[in-house]
Structure formats: C-alpha cells, structure tokens
C-alpha atoms as a PDB file:
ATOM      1  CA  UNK A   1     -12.195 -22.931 -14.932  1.00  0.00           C
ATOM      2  CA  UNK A   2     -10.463 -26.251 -14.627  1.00  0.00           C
ATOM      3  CA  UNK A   3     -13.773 -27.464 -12.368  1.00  0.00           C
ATOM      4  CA  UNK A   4     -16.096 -26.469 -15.299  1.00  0.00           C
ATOM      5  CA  UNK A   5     -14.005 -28.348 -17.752  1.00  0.00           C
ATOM      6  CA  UNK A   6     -14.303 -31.389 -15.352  1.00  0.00           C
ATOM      7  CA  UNK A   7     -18.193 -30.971 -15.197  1.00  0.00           C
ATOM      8  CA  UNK A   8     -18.200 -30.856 -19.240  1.00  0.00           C
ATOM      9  CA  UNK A   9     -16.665 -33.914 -19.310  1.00  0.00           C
ATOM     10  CA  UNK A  10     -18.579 -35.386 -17.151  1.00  0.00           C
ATOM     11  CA  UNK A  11     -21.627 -34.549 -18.866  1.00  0.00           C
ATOM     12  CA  UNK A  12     -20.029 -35.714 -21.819  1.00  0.00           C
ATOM     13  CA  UNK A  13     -19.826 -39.262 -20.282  1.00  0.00           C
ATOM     14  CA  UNK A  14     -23.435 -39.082 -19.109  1.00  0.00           C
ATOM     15  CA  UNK A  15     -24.155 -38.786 -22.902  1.00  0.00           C
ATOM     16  CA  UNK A  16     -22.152 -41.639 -23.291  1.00  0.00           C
ATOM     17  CA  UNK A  17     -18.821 -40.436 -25.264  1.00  0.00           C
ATOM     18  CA  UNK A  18     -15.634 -42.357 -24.477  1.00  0.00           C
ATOM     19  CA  UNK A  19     -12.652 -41.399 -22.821  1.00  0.00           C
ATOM     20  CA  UNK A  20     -10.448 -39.620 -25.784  1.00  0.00           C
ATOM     21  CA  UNK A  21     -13.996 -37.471 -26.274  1.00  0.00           C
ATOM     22  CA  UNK A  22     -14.590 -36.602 -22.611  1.00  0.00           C
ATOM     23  CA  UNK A  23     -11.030 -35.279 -22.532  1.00  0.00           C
ATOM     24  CA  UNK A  24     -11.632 -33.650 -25.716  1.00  0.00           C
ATOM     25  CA  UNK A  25     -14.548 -31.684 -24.131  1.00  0.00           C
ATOM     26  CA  UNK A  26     -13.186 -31.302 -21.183  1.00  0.00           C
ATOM     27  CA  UNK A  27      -9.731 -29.175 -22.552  1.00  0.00           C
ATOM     28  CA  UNK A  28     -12.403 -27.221 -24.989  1.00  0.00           C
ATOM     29  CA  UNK A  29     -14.679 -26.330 -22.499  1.00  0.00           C
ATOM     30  CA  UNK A  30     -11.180 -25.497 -19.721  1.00  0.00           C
ATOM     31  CA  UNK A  31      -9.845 -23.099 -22.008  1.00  0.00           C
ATOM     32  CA  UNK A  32     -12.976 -21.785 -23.375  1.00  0.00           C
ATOM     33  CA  UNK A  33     -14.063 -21.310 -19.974  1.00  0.00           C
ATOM     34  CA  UNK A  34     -10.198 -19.472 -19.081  1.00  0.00           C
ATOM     35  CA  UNK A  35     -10.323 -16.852 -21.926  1.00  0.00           C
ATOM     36  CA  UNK A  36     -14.085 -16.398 -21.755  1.00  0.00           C
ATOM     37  CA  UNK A  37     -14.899 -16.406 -18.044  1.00  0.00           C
ATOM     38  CA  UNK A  38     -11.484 -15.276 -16.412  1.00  0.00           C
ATOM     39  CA  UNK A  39     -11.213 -11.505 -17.634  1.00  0.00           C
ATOM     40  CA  UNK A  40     -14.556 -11.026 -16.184  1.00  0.00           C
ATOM     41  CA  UNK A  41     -13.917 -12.843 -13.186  1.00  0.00           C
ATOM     42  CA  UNK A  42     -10.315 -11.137 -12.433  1.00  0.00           C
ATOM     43  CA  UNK A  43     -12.133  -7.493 -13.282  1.00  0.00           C
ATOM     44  CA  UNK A  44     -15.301  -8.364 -10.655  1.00  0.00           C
ATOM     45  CA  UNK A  45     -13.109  -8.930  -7.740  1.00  0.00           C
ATOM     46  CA  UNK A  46      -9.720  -7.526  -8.586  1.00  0.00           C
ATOM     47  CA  UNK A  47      -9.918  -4.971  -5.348  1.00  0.00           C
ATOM     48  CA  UNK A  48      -6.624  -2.682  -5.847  1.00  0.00           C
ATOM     49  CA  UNK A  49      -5.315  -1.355  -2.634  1.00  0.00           C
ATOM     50  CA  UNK A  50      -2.370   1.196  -2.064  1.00  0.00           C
ATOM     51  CA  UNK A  51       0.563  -1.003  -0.808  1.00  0.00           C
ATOM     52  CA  UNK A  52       1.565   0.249   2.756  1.00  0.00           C
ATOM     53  CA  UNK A  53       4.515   1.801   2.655  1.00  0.00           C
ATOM     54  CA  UNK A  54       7.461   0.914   4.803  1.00  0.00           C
ATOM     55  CA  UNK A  55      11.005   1.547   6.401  1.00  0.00           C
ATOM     56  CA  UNK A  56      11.996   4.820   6.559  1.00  0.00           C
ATOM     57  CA  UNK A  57       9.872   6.374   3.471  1.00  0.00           C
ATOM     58  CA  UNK A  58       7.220   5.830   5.616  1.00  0.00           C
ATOM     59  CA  UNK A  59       8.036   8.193   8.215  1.00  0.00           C
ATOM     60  CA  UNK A  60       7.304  11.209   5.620  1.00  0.00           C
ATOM     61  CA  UNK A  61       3.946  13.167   6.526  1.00  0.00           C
ATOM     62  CA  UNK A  62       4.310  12.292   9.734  1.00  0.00           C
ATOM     63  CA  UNK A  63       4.089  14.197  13.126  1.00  0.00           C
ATOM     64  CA  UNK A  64       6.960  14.345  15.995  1.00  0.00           C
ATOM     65  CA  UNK A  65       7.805  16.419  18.798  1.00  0.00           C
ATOM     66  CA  UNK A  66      10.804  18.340  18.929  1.00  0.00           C
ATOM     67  CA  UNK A  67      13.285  16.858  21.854  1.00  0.00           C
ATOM     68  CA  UNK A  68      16.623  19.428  21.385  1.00  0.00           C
ATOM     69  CA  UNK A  69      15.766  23.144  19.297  1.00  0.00           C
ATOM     70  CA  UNK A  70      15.799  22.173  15.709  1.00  0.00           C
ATOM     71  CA  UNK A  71      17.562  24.277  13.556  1.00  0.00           C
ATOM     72  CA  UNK A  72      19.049  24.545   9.896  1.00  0.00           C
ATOM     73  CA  UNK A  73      21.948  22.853  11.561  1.00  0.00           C
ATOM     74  CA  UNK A  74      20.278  20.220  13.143  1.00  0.00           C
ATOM     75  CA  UNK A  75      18.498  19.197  16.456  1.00  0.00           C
ATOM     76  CA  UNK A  76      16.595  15.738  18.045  1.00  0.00           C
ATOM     77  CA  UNK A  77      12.864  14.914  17.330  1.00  0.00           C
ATOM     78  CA  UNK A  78      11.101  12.015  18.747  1.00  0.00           C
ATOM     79  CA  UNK A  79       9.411  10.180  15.883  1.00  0.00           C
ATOM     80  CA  UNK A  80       7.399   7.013  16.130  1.00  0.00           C
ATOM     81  CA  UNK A  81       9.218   6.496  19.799  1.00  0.00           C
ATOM     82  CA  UNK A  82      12.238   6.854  18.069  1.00  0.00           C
ATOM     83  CA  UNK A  83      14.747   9.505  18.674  1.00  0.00           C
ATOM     84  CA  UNK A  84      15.764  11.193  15.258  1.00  0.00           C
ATOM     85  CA  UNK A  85      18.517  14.013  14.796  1.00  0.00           C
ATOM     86  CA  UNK A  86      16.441  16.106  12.439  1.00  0.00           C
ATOM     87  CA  UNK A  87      16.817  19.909  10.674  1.00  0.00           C
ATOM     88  CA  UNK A  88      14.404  22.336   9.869  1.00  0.00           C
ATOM     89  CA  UNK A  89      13.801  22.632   6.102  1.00  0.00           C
ATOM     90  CA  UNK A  90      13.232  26.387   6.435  1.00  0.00           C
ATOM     91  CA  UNK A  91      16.147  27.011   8.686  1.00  0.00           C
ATOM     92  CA  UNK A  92      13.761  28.443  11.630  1.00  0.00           C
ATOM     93  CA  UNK A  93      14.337  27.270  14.896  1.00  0.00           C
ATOM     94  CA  UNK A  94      11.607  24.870  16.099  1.00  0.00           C
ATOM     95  CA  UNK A  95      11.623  24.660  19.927  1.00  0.00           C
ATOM     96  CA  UNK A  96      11.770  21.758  22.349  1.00  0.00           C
ATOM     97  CA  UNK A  97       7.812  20.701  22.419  1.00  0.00           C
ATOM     98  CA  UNK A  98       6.461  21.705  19.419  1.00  0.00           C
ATOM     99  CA  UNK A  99       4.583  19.902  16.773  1.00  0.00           C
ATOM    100  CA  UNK A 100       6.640  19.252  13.267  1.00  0.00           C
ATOM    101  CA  UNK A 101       5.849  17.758  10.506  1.00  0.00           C
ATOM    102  CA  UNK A 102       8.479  15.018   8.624  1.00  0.00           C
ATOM    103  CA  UNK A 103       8.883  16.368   4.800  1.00  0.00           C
ATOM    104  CA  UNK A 104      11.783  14.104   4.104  1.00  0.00           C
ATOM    105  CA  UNK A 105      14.171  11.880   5.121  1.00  0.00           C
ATOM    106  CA  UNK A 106      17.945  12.567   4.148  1.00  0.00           C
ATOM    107  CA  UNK A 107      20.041   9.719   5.341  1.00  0.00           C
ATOM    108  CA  UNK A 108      19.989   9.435   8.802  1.00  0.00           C
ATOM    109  CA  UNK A 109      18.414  12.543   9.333  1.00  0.00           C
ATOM    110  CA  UNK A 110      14.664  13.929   9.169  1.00  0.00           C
ATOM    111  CA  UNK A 111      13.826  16.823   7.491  1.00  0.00           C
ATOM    112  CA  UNK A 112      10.820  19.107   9.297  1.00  0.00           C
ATOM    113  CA  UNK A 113       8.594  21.946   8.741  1.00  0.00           C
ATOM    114  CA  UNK A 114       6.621  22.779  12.121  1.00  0.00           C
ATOM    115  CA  UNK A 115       3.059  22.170  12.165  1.00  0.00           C
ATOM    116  CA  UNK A 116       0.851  25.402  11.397  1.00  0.00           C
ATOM    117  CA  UNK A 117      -2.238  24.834  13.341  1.00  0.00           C
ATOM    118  CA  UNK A 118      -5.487  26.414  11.934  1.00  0.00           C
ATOM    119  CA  UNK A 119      -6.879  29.096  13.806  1.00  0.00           C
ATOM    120  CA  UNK A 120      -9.835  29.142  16.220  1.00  0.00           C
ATOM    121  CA  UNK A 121     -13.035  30.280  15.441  1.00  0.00           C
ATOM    122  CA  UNK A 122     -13.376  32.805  18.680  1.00  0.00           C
ATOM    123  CA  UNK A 123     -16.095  31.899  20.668  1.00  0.00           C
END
C-alpha cells in the first residue's frame, strides 16, 4: 500500500507537482490504497489453519498400549514413548497389550476407553 503511494507520487513529480503536492498524493493515494485494497487483499490470502495443539491436551484421541492391567483404580499405559499411570473410564479392566484410546487427561493421569476394532468382513 505504502509502495503504491510512493509510485503516485512519483507520477505526480513526472507531471511536474512540487514536493508539498507529491506528498499530498502520495498519503491520499497510501490510505486510499489501505482501506480500499487491504480488505480484499487480507480476505484473498488469509489461509486459516487449526493451531496444533500442544502439551498434554494433545495427548486426547490418542492411541497407547496398556503396560500394567488398567482398571477403575488405575494401571500404566505407554503413550507417545511415555509411560503414563492411566484408569479406565468405564471401570473394565483393559489388559497388558491392548489397544486404548486417551479420552482425557486428569492431572497426572490418563483417562482410557479400549479401542473397539470394527469387525471383519469374513472372507
């Protein structure tokens, strides 16, 4: 915006106007060229993207694999190649091995659902 203000003032000078008139031009045409042009220009390539999320929050949704039975009352899950203490949110016991699924993270500890799998077509 500021370049096309430059360029207006430059063709003022071509035309021969003197220095309080090129500035002149060149502030009109800057700001007509900022509240005209911008909007456009910001909606065009404005490209909104999810921001990632981090720390622990983004553990949630993911998969681990249970290291010590999980129950209501707790148990160990590998997460991320992290070792978690972890308890199942329906108070099932999830067995060393098995697939779970993070639903939340309360303090220190993950909450888990195990994975349901869906089943095979038979062949």
């Amino acid at each position: 915006m500021l370049a096309g203000g430059a360029l207006a003032g430059a063709v003022a000078a071509a035309f021969g106007a003197d220095f309080p008139g090129q500035a002149i031009v060149a502030s009109v045409s800057a700001v007509a060229l900022l509240v005209g042009v911008r909007p456009w220009v910001k909606r065009r390539f404005n490209v909104k993207t999810e921001r990632p999320t981090v720390g622990i929050a983004g553990n949630v949704g993911r998969t681990a694999t249970v290291l010590e039975t999980v129950t209501l009352a707790g148990g160990r899950i590998n997460l991320s190649g992290e070792t978690w203490s972890a308890r199942s949110q329906g108070g099932d016991a999830i067995l060393p091995g098995d697939k779970v699924e993070v639903i939340a993270i309360d303090g220190a500890t993950a909450v888990v659902a195990p994975v349901t799998l869906p089943p095979q077509p038979l062949p």
